[in-house]
Protein backbone atom coordinates (compact mmCIF):
# COMPACT_ATOMS: atom_id res chain seq x y z
CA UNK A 1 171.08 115.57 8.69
CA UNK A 2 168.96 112.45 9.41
CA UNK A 3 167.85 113.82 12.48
CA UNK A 4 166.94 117.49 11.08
CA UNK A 5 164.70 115.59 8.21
CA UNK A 6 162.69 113.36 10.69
CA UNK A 7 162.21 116.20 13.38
CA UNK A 8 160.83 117.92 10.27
CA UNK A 9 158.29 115.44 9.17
CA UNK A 10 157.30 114.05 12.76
CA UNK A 11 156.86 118.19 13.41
CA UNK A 12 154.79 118.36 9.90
CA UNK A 13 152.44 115.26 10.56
CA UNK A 14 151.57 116.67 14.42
CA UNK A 15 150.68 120.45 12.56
CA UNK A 16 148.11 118.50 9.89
CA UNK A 17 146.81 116.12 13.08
CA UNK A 18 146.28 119.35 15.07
CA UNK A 19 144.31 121.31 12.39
CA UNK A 20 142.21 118.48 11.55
CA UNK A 21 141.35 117.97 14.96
CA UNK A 22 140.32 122.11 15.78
CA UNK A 23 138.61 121.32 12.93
CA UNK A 24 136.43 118.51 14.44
CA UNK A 25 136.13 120.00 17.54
CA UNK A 26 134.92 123.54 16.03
CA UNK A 27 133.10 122.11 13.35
CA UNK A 28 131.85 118.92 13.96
CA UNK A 29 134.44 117.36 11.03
CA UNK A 30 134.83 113.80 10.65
CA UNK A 31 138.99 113.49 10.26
CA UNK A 32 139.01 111.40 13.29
CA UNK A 33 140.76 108.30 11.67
CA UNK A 34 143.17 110.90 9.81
CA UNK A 35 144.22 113.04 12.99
CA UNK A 36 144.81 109.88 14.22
CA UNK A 37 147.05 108.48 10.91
CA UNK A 38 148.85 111.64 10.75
CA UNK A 39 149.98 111.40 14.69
CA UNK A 40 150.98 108.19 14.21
CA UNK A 41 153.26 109.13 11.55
CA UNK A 42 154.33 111.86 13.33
CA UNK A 43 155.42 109.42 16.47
CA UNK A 44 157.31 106.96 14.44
CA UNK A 45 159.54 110.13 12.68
CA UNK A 46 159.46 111.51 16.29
CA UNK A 47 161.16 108.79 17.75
CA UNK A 48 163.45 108.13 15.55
CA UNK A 49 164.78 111.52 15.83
CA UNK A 50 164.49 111.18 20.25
CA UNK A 51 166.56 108.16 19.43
CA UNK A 52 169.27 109.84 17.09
CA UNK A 53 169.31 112.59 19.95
CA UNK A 54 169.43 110.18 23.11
CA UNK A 55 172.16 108.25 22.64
CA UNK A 56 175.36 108.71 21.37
CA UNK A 57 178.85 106.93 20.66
CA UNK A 58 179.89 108.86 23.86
CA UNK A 59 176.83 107.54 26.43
CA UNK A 60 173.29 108.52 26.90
CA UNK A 61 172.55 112.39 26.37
CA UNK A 62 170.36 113.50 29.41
CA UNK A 63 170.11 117.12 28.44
CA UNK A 64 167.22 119.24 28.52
CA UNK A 65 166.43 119.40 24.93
CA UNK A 66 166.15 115.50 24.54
CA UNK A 67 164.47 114.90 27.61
CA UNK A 68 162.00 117.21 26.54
CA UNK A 69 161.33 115.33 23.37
CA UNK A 70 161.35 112.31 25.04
CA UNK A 71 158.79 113.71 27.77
CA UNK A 72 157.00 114.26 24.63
CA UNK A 73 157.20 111.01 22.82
CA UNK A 74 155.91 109.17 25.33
CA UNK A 75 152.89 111.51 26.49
CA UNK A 76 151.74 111.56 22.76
CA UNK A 77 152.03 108.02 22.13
CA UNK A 78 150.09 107.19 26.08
CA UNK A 79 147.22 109.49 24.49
CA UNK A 80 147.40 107.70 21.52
CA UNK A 81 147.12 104.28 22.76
CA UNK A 82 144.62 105.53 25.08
CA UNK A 83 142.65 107.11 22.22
CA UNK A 84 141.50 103.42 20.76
CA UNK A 85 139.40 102.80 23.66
CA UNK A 86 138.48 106.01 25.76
CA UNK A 87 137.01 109.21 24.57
CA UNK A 88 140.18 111.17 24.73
CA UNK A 89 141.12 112.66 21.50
CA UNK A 90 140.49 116.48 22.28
CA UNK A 91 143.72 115.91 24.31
CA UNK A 92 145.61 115.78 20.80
CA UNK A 93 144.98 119.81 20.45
CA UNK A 94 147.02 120.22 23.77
CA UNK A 95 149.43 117.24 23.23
CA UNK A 96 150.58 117.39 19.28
CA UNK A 97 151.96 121.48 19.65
CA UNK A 98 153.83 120.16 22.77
CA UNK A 99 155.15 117.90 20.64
CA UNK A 100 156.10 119.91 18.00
CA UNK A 101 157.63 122.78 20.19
CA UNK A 102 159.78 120.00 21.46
CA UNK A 103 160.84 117.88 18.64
CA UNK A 104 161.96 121.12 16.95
CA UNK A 105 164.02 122.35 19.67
CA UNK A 106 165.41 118.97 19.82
CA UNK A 107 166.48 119.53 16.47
CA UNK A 108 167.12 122.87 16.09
CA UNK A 109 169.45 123.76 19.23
CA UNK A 110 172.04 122.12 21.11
CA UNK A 111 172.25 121.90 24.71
CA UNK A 112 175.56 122.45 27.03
CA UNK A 113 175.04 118.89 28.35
CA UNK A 114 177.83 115.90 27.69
CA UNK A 115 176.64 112.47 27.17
CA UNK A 116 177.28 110.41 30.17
CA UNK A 117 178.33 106.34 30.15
CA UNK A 118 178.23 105.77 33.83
CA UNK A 119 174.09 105.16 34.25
CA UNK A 120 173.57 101.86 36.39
CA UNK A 121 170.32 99.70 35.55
CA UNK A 122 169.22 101.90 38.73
CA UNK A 123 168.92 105.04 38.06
CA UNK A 124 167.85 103.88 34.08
CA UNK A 125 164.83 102.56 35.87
CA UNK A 126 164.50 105.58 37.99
CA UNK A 127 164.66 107.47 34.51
CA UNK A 128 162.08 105.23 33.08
CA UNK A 129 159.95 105.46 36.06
CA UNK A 130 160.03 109.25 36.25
CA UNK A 131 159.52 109.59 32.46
CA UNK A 132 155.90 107.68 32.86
CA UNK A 133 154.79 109.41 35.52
CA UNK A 134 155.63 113.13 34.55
CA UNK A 135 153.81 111.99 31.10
CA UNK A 136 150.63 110.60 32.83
CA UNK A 137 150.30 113.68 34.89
CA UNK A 138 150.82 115.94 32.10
CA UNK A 139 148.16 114.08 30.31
CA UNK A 140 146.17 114.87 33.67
CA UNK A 141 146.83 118.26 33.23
CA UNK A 142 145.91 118.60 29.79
CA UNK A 143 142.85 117.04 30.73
CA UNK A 144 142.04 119.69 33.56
CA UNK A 145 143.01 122.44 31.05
CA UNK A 146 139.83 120.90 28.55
CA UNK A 147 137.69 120.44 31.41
CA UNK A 148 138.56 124.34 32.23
CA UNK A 149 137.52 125.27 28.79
CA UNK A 150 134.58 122.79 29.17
CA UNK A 151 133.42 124.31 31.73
CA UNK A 152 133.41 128.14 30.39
CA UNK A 153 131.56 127.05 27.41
CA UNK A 154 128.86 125.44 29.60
CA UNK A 155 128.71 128.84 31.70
CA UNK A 156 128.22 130.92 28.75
CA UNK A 157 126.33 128.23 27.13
CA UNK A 158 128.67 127.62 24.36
CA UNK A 159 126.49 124.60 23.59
CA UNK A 160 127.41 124.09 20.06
CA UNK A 161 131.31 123.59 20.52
CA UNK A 162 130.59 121.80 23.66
CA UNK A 163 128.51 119.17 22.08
CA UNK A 164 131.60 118.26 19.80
CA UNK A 165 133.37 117.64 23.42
CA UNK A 166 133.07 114.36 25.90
CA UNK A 167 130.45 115.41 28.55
CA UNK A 168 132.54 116.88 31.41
CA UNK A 169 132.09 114.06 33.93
CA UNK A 170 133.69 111.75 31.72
CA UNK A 171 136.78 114.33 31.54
CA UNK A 172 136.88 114.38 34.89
CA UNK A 173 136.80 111.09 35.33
CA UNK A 174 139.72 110.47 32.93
CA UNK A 175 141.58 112.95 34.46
CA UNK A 176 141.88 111.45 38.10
CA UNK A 177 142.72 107.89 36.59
CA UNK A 178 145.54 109.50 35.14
CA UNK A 179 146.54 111.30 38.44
CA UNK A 180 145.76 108.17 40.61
CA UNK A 181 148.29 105.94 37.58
CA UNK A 182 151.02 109.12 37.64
CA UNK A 183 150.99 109.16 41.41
CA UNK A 184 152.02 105.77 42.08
CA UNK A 185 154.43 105.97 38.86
CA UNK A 186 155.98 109.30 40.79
CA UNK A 187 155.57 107.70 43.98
CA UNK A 188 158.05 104.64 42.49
CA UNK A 189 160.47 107.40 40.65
CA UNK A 190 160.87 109.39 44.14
CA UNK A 191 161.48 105.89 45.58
CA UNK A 192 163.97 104.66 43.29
CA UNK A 193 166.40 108.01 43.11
CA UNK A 194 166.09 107.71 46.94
CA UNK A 195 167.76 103.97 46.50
CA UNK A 196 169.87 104.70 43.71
CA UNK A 197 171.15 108.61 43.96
CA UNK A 198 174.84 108.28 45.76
CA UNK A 199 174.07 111.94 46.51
CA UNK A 200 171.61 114.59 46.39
CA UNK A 201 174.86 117.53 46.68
CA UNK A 202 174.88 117.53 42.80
CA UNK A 203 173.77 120.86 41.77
CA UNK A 204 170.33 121.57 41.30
CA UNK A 205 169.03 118.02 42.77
CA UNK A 206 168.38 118.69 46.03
CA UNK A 207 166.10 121.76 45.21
CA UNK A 208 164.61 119.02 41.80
CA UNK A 209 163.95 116.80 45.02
CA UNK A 210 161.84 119.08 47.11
CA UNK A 211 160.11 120.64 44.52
CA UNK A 212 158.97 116.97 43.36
CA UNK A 213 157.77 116.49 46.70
CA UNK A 214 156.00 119.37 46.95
CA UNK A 215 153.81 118.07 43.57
CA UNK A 216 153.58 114.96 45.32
CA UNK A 217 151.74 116.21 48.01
CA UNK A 218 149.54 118.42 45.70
CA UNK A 219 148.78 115.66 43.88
CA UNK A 220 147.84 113.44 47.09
CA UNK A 221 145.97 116.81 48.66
CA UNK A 222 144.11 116.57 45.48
CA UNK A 223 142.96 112.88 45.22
CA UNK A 224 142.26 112.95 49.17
CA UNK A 225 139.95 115.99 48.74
CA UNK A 226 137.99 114.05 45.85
CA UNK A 227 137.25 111.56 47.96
CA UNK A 228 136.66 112.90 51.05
CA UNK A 229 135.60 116.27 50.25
CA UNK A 230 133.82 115.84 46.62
CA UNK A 231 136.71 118.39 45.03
CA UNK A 232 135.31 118.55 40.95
CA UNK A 233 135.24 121.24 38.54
CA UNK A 234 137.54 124.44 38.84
CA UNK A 235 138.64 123.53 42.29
CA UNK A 236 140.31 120.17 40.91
CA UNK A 237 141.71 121.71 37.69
CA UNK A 238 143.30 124.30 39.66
CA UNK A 239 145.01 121.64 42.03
CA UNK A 240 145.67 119.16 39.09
CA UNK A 241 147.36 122.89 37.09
CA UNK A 242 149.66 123.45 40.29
CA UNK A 243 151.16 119.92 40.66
CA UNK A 244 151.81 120.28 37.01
CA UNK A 245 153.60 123.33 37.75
CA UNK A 246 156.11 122.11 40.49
CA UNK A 247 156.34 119.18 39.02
CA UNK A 248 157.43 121.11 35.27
CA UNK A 249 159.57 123.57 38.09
CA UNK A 250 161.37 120.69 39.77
CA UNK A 251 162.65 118.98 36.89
CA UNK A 252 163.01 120.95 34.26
CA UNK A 253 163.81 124.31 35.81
CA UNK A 254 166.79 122.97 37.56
CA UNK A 255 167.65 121.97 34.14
CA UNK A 256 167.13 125.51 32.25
CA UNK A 257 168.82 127.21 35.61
CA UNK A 258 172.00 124.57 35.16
CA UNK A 259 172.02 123.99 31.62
CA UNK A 260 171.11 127.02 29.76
CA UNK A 261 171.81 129.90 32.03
CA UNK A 262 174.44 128.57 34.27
CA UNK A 263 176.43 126.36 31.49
CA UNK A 264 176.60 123.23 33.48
CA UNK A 265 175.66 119.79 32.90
């Protein structure tokens, strides 16, 4: 019941954050310092229900619908934290409904998934690790998604909405750091369930394994061609999109494939 009651409100406060921030965006409205109350409200409620949902009398639950949450906990409260000191907060119109979608399935739906007790301090780092670095690059893609829509208005000079928006070089430039950051994070996750993975025969982890590579090297395509071969604009959105995309694909479709269609945990 606890858990039901704080999904609820964390869900509520992310709704008000997100309309007040379409709302600043659209209109030039001045809730900043509210969007920013109400989401962190809305992270405090939200982790306490991630925590009810994480860990149990039985072990840790891994499952795909805390995971999720917890994917989202973290990339909301980065943003956040971020927010006090760089020109980020169009990111919470992308980053609060993910948040919401996830905190209510947390709560609303129960995976196939059984807790497990046998997680060394290993592969709890390797956790850790992976958690940070699939939420910095999903930050980096909701940045290249903005800089998308930045980049239409500017072509159909949408001037008004735009001016409510960081100029587009400083989205660009935010959304690299957070590659470059996630890169090395993923670089240290891959490294890690290398060390501390008896086995990659467990269902679904050899094909999670190559498909994280595979955004790897996206990722590392991309940040070479920015720096060798001035990639901006569509071109890097469109590379910064597709890592997102494996990356999403490795971990989390071997999880819907194994968890929700297959029954397995």
């Amino acid at each position: 019941m606890i858990i039901v009651v704080s999904g609820t409100i964390a869900a509520i406060c992310y709704l008000a954050a997100t309309v007040m921030q379409i709302q600043n965006i659209l209109k030039g409205a001045s809730f900043g310092p509210w969007v920013k109350l109400a989401g962190a409200i809305g992270i405090l409620f939200h982790a306490m229900t991630t925590y009810q949902g994480f860990f149990h009398e039985a072990g840790i639950d891994l499952g795909i619908y805390p995971m999720l949450s917890l994917m989202a906990l973290s990339i909301v409260s980065i943003v956040m934290l971020s927010s006090l000191r760089r020109p980020i907060d169009n990111l919470f119109i992308v980053i609060f409904p993910i948040a919401i979608v996830t905190v209510l399935l947390e709560v609303m739906l129960q995976g196939d998934y059984g807790p497990r007790e046998d997680i060394s301090n290993g592969i709890f780092g390797h956790i850790a690790l992976s958690v940070v670095a699939y939420s910095l690059l999903t930050i980096a893609a909701a940045q290249a998604l903005l800089l998308s829509f930045g980049d239409s208005l500017l072509r159909h000079h949408r001037l008004l909405i735009l001016s409510n928006m960081p100029p587009l070089e400083t989205m660009e430039q935010l959304m690299f750091e957070m590659i470059w950051v996630g890169l090395v994070f993923l670089t240290a996750s891959i490294a890690t369930g290398f060390m501390f993975l008896q086995t990659l025969s467990s269902p679904g982890l050899i094909h999670h394994t190559v498909i994280t590579l595979a955004a790897w090297a996206v990722f590392a395509v991309l940040l070479w061609g920015r720096y060798q071969l001035g990639w901006r604009g569509a071109i890097a959105s469109r590379w910064a999109l597709s890592g997102f995309v494996l990356l999403a694909l490795g971990y989390f479709g071997s999880k819907v494939v194994l968890e929700l269609i297959l029954g397995q945990s």
